[in-house]
PDB file of N, CA and C in Angstrom:
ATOM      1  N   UNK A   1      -4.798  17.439  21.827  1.00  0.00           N
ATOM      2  CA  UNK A   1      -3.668  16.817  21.160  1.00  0.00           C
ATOM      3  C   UNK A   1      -4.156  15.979  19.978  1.00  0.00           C
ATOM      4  N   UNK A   2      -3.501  16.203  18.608  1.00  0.00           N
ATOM      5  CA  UNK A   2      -3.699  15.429  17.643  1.00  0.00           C
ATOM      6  C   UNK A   2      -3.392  14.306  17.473  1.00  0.00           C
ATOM      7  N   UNK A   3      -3.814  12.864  17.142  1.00  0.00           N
ATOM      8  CA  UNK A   3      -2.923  12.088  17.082  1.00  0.00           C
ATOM      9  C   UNK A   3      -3.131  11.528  15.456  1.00  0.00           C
ATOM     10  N   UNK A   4      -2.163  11.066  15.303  1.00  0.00           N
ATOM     11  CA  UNK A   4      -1.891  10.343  13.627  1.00  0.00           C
ATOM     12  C   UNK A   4      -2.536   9.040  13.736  1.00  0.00           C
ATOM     13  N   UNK A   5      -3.286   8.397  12.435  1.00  0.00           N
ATOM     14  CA  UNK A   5      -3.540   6.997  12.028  1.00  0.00           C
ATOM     15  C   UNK A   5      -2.605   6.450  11.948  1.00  0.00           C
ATOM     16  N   UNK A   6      -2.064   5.297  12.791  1.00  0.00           N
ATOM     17  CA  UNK A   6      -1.161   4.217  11.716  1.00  0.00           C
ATOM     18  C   UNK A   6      -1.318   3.578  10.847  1.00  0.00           C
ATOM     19  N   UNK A   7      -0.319   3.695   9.267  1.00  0.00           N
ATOM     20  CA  UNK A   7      -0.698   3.342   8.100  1.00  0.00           C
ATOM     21  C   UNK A   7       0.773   2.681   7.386  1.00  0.00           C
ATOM     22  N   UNK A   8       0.219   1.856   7.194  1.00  0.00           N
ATOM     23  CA  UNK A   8       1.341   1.299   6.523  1.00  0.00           C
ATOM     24  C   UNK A   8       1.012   1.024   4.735  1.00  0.00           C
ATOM     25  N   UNK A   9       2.183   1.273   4.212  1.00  0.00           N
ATOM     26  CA  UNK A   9       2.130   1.566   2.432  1.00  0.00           C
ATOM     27  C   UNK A   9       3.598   0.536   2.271  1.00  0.00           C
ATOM     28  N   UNK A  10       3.039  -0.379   1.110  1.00  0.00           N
ATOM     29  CA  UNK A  10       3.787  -1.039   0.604  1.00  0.00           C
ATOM     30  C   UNK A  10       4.392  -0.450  -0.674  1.00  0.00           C
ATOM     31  N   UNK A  11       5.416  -0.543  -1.503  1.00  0.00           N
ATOM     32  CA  UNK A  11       5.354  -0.338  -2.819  1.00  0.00           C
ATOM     33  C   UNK A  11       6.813  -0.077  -3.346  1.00  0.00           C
ATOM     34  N   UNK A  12       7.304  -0.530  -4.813  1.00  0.00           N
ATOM     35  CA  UNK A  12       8.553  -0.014  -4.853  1.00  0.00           C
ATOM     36  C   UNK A  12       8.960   1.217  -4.406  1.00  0.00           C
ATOM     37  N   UNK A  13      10.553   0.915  -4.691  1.00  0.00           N
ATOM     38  CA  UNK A  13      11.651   1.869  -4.581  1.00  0.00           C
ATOM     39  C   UNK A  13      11.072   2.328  -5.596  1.00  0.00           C
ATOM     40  N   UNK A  14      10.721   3.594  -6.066  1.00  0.00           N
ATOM     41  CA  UNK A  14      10.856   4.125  -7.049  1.00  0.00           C
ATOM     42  C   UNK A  14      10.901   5.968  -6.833  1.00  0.00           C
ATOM     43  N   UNK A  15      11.091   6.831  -8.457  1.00  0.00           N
ATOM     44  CA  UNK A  15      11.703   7.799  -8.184  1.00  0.00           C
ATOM     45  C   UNK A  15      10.232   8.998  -7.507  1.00  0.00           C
ATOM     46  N   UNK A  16       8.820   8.035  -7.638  1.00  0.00           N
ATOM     47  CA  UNK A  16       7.604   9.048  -7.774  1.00  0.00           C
ATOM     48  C   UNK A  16       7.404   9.049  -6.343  1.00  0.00           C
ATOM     49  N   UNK A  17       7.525   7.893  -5.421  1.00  0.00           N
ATOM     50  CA  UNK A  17       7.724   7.570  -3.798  1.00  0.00           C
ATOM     51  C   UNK A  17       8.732   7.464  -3.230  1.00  0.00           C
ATOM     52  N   UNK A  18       9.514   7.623  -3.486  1.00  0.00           N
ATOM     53  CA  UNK A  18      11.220   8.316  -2.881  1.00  0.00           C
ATOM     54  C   UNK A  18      10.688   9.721  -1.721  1.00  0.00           C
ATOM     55  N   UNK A  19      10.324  10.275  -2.211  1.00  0.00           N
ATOM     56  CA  UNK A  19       9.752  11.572  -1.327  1.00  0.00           C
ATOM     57  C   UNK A  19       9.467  11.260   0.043  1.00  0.00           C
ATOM     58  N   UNK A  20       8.387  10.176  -0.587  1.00  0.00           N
ATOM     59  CA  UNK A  20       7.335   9.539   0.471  1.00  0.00           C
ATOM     60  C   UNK A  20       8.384   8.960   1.849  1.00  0.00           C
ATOM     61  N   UNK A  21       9.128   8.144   0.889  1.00  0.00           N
ATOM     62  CA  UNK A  21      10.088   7.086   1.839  1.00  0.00           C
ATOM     63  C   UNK A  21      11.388   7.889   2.567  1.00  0.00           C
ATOM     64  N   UNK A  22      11.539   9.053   2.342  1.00  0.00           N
ATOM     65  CA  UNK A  22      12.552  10.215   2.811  1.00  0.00           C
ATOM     66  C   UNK A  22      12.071  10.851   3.566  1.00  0.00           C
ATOM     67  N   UNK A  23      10.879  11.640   3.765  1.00  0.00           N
ATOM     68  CA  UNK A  23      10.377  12.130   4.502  1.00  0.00           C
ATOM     69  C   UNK A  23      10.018  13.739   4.074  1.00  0.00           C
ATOM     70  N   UNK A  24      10.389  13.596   2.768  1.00  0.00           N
ATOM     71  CA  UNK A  24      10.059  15.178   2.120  1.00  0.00           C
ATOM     72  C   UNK A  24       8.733  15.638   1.744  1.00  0.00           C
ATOM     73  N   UNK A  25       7.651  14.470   2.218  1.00  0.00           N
ATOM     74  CA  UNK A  25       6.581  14.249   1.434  1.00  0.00           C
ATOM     75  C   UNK A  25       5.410  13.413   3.065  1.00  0.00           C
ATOM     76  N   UNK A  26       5.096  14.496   3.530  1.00  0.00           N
ATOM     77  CA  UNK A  26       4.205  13.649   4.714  1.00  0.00           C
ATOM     78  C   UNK A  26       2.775  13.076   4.082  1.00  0.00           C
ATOM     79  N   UNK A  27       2.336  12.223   4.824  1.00  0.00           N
ATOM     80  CA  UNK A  27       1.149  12.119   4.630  1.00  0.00           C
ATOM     81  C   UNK A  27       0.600  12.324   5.926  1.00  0.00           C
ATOM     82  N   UNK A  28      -0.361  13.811   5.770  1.00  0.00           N
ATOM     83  CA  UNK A  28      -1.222  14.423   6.759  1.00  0.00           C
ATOM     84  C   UNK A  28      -2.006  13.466   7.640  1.00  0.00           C
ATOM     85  N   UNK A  29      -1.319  13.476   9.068  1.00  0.00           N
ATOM     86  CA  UNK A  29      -2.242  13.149   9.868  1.00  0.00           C
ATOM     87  C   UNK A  29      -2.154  11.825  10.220  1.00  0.00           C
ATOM     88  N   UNK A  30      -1.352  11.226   9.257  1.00  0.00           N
ATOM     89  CA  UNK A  30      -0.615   9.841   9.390  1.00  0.00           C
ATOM     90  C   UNK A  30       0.614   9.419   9.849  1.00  0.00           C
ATOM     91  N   UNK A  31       0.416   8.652  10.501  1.00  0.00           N
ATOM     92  CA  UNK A  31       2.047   7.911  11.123  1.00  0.00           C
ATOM     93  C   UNK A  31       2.482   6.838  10.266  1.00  0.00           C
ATOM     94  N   UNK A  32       3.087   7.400   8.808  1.00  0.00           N
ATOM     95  CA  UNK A  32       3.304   6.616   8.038  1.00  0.00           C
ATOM     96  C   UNK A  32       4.511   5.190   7.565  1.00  0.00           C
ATOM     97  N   UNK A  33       4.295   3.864   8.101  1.00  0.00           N
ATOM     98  CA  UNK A  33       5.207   3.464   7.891  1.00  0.00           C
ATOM     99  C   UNK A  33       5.792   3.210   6.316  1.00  0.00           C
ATOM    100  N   UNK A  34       6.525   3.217   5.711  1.00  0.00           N
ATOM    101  CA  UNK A  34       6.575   3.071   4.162  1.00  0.00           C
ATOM    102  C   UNK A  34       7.745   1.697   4.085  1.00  0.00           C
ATOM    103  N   UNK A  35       7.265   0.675   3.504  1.00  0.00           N
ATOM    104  CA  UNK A  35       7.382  -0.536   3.320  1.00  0.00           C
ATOM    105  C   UNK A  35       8.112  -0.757   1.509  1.00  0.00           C
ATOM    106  N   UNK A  36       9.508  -0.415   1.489  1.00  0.00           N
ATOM    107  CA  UNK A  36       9.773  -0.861   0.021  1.00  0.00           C
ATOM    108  C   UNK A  36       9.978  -1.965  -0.130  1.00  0.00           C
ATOM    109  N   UNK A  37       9.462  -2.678  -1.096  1.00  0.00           N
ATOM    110  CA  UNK A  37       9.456  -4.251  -1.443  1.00  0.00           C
ATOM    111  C   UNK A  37       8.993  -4.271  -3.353  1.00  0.00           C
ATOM    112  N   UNK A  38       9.596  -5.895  -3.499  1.00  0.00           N
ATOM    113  CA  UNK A  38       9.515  -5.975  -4.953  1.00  0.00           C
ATOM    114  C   UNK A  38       8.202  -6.612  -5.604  1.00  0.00           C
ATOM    115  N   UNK A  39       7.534  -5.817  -6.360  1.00  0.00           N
ATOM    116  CA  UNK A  39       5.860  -5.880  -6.654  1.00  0.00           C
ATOM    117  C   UNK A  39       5.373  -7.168  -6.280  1.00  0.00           C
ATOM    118  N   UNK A  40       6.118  -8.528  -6.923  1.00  0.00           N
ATOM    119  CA  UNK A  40       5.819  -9.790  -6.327  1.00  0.00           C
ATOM    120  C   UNK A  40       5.852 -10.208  -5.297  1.00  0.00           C
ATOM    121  N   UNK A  41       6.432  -9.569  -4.142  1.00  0.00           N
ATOM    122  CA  UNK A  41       6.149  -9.705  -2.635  1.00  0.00           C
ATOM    123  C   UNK A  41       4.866  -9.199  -2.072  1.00  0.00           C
ATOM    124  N   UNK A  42       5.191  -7.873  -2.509  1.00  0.00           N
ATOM    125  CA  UNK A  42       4.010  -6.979  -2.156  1.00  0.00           C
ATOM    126  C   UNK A  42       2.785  -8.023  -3.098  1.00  0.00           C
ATOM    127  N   UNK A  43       2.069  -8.337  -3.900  1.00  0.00           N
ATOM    128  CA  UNK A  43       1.018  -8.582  -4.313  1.00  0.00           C
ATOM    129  C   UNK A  43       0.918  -9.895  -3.489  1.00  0.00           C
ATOM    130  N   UNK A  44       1.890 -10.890  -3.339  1.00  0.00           N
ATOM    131  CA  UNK A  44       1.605 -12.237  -2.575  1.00  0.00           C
ATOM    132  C   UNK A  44       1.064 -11.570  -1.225  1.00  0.00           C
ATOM    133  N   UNK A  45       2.036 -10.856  -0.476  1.00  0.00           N
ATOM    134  CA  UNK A  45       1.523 -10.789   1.005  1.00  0.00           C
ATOM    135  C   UNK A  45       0.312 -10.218   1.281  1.00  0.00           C
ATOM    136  N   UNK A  46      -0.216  -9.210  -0.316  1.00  0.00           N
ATOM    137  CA  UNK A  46      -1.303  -8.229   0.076  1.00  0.00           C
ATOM    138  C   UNK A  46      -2.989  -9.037  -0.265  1.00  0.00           C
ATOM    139  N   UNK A  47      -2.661 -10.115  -1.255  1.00  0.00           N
ATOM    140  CA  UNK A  47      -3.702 -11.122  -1.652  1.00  0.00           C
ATOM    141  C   UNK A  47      -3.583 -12.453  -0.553  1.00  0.00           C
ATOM    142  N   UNK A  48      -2.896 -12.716  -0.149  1.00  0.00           N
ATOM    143  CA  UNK A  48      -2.661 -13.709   0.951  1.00  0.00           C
ATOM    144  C   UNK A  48      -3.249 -13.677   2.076  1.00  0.00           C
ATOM    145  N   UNK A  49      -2.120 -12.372   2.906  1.00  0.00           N
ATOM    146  CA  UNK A  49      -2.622 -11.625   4.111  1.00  0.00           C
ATOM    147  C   UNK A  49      -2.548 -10.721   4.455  1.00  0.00           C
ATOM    148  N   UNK A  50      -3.542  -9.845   2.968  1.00  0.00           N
ATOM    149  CA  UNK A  50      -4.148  -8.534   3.453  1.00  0.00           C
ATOM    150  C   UNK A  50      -3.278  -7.674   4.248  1.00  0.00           C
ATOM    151  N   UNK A  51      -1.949  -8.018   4.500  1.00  0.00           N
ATOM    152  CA  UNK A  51      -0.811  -7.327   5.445  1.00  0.00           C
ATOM    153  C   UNK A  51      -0.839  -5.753   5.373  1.00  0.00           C
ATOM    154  N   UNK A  52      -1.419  -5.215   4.297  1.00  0.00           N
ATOM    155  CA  UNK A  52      -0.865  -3.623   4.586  1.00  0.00           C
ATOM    156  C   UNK A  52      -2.403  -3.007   4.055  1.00  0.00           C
ATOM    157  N   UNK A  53      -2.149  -1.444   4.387  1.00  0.00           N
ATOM    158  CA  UNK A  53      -3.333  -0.643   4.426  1.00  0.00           C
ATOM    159  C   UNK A  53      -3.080  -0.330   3.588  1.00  0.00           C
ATOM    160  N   UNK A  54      -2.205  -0.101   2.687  1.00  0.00           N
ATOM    161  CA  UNK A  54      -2.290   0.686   0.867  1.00  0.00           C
ATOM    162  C   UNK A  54      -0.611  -0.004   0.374  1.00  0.00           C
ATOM    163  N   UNK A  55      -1.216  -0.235  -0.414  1.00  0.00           N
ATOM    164  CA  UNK A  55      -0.017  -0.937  -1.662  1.00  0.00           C
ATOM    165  C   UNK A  55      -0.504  -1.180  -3.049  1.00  0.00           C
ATOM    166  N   UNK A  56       0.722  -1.117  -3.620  1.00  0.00           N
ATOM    167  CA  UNK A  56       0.806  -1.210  -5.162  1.00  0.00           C
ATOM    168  C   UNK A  56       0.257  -2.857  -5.313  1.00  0.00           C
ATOM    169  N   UNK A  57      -0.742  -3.061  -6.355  1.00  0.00           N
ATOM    170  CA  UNK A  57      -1.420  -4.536  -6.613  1.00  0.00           C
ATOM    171  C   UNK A  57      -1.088  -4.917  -7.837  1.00  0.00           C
ATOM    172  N   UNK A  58      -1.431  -6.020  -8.025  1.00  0.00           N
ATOM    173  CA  UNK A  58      -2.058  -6.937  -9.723  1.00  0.00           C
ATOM    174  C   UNK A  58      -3.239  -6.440  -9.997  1.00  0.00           C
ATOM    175  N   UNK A  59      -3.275  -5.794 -11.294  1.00  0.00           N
ATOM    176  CA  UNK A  59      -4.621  -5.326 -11.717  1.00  0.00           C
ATOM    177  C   UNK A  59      -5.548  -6.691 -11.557  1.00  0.00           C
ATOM    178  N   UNK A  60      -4.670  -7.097 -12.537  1.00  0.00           N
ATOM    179  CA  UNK A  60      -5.453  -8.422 -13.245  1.00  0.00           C
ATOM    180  C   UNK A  60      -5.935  -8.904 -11.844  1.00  0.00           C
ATOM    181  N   UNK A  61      -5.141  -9.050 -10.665  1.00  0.00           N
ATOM    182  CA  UNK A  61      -5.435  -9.615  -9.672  1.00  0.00           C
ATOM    183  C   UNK A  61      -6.199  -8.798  -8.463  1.00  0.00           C
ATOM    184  N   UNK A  62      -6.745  -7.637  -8.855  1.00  0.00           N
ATOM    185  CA  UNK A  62      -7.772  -6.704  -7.893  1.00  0.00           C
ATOM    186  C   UNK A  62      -8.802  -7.244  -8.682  1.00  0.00           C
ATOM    187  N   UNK A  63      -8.945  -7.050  -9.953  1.00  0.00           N
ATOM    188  CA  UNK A  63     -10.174  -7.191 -10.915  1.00  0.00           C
ATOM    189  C   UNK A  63     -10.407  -8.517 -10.829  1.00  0.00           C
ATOM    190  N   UNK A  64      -9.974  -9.628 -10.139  1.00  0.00           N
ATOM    191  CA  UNK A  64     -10.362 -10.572 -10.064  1.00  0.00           C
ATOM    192  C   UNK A  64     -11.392 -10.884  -8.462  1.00  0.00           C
ATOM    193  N   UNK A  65     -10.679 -10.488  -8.025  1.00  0.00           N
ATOM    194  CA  UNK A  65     -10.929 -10.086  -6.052  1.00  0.00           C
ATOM    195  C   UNK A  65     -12.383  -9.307  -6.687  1.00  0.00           C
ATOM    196  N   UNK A  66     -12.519  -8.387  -7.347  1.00  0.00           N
ATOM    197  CA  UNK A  66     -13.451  -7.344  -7.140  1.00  0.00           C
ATOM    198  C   UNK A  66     -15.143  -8.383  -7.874  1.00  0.00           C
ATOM    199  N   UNK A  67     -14.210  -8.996  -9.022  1.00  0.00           N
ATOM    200  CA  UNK A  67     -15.321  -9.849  -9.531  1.00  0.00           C
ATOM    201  C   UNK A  67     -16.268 -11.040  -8.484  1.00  0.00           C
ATOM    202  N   UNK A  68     -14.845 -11.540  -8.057  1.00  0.00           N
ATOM    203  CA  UNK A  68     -15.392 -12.545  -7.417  1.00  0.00           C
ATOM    204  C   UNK A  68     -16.381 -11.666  -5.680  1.00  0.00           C
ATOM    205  N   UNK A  69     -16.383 -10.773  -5.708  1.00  0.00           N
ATOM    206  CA  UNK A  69     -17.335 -10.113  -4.822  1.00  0.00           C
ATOM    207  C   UNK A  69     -16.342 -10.139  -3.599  1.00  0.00           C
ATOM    208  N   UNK A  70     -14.890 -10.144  -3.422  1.00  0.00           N
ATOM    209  CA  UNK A  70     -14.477  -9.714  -2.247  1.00  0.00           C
ATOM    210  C   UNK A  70     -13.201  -9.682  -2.450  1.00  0.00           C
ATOM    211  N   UNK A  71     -12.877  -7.778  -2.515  1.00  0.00           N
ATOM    212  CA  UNK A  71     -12.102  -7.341  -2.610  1.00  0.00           C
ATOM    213  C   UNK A  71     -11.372  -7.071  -1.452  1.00  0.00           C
ATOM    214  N   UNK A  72      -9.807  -7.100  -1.269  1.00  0.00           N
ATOM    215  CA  UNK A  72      -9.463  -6.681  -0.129  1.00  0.00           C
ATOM    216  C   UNK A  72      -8.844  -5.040   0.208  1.00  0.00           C
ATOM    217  N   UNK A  73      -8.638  -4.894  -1.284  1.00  0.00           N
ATOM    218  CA  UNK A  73      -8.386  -3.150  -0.910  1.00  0.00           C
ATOM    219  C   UNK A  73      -9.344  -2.351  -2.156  1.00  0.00           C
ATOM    220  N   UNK A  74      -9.600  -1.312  -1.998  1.00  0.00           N
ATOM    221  CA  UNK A  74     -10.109  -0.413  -2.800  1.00  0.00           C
ATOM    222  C   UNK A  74      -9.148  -0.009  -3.803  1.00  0.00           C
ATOM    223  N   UNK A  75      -9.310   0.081  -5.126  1.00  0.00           N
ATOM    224  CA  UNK A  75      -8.755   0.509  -6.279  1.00  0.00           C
ATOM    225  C   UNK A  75      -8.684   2.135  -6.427  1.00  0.00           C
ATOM    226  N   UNK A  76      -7.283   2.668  -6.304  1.00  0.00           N
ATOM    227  CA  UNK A  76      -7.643   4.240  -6.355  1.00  0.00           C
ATOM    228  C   UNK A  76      -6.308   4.768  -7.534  1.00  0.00           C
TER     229      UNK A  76
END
């Protein structure tokens, strides 16, 4: 029996992750929760407390994390 990762993704409503958030659009192998929220939530909770496994960030504010030698998510 296969089982899925739980993953949770933050990120707007928008028309490119609509798919995602409908269900027309799986992500393989994942038990995906999809989390819509407005970029300034998402960047407080994700620089704060690290709350989710993939979300939309602050550049300015990864490239700062990454400088200062501790980043909390990977840039992709």
């Amino acid at each position: 029996m296969l089982s899925s990762i739980p993953l949770t993704l933050a990120c707007g409503d928008y028309d490119r992750t609509r798919p995602i958030k409908d269900g027309r659009v799986n992500v393989e192998g994942c038990a995906l929760t999809y989390l819509p929220m407005e970029p300034e939530e998402i960047f407080h909770r994700a620089f704060k407390h690290g709350e989710f496994d993939a979300c939309e960030i602050s550049f300015s504010s990864y490239l700062r994390s990454v400088d200062a030698g501790n980043p909390a998510y990977i840039g992709i």
